[in-house]
C-alpha atoms as a PDB file:
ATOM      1  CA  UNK A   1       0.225 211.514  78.222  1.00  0.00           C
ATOM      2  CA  UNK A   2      -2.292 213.699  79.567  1.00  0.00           C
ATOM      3  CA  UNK A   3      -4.671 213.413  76.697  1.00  0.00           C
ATOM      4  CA  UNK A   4      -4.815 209.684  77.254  1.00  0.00           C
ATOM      5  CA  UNK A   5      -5.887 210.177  80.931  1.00  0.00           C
ATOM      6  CA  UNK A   6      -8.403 212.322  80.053  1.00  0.00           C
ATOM      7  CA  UNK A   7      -9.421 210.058  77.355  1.00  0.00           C
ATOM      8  CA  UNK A   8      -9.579 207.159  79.778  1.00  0.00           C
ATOM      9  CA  UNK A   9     -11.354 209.277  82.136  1.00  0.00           C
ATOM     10  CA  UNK A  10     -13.906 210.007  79.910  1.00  0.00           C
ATOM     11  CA  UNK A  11     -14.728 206.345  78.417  1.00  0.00           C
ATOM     12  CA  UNK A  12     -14.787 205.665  82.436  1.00  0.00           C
ATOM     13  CA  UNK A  13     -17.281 207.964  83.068  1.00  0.00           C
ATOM     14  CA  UNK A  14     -19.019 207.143  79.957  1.00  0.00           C
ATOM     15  CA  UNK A  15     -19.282 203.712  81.114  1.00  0.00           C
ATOM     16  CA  UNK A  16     -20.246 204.441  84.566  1.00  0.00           C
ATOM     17  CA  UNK A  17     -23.237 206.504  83.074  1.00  0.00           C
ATOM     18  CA  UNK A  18     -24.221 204.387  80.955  1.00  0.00           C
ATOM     19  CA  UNK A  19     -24.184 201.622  83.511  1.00  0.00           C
ATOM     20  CA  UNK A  20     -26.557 203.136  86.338  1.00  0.00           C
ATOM     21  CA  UNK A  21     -28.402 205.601  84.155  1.00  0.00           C
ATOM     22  CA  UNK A  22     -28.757 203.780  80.795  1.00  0.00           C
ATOM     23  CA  UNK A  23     -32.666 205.367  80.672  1.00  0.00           C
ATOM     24  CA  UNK A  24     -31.277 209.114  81.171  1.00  0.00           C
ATOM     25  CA  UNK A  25     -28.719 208.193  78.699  1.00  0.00           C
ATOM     26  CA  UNK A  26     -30.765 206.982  75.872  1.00  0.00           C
ATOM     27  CA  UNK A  27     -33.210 209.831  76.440  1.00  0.00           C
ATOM     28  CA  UNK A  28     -30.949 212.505  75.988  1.00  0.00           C
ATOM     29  CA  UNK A  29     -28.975 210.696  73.358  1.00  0.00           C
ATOM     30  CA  UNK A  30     -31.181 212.287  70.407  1.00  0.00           C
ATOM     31  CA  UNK A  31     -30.062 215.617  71.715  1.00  0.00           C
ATOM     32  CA  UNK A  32     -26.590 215.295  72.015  1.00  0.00           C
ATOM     33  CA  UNK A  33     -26.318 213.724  68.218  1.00  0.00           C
ATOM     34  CA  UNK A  34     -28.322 216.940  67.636  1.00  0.00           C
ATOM     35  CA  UNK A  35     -26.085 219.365  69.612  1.00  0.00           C
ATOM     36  CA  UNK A  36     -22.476 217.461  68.169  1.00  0.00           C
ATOM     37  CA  UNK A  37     -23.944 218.263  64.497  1.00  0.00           C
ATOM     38  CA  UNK A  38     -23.191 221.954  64.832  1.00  0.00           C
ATOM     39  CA  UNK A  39     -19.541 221.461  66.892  1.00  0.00           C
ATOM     40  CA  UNK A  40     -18.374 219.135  64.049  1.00  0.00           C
ATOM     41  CA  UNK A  41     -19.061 221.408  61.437  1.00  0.00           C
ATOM     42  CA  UNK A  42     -17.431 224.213  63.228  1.00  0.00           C
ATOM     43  CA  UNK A  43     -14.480 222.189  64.329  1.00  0.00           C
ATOM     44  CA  UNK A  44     -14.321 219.688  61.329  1.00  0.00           C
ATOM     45  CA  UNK A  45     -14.438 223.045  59.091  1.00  0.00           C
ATOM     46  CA  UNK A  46     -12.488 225.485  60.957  1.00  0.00           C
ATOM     47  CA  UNK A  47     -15.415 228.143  60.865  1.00  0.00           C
ATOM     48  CA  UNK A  48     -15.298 228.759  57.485  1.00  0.00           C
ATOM     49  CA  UNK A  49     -12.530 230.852  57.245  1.00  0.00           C
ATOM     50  CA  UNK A  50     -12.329 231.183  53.721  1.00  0.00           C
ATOM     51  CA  UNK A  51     -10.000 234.393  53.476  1.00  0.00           C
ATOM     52  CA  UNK A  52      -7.218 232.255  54.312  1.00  0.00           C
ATOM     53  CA  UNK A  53      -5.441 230.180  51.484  1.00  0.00           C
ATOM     54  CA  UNK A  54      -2.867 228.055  52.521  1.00  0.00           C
ATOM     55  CA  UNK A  55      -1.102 226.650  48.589  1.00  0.00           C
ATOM     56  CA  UNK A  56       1.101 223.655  48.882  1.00  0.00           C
END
């Protein structure tokens, strides 16, 4: 439950951004594909922890 009012709270705020400051928005939009690129790899990858082996 609370991760759905965050996640509603977010896409609210999204939308209210990209509402009244759609030129901000688009302008920094380059650099937040830019900065995700390095979270998703950490995340997506779980740092690269390769000593751990986890056999089904």
């Amino acid at each position: 439950m609370p991760g759905l009012l965050v996640t509603l709270a977010l896409a609210a705020l999204g939308a209210y951004l990209l509402a009244t400051h759609t030129g901000h928005v688009l302008w920094a939009l380059p650099y937040l594909l830019l900065l995700a690129c390095p979270l998703m790899h950490l995340f997506m990858h779980r740092g690269h922890r390769h000593d751990v082996r986890h056999d089904g």
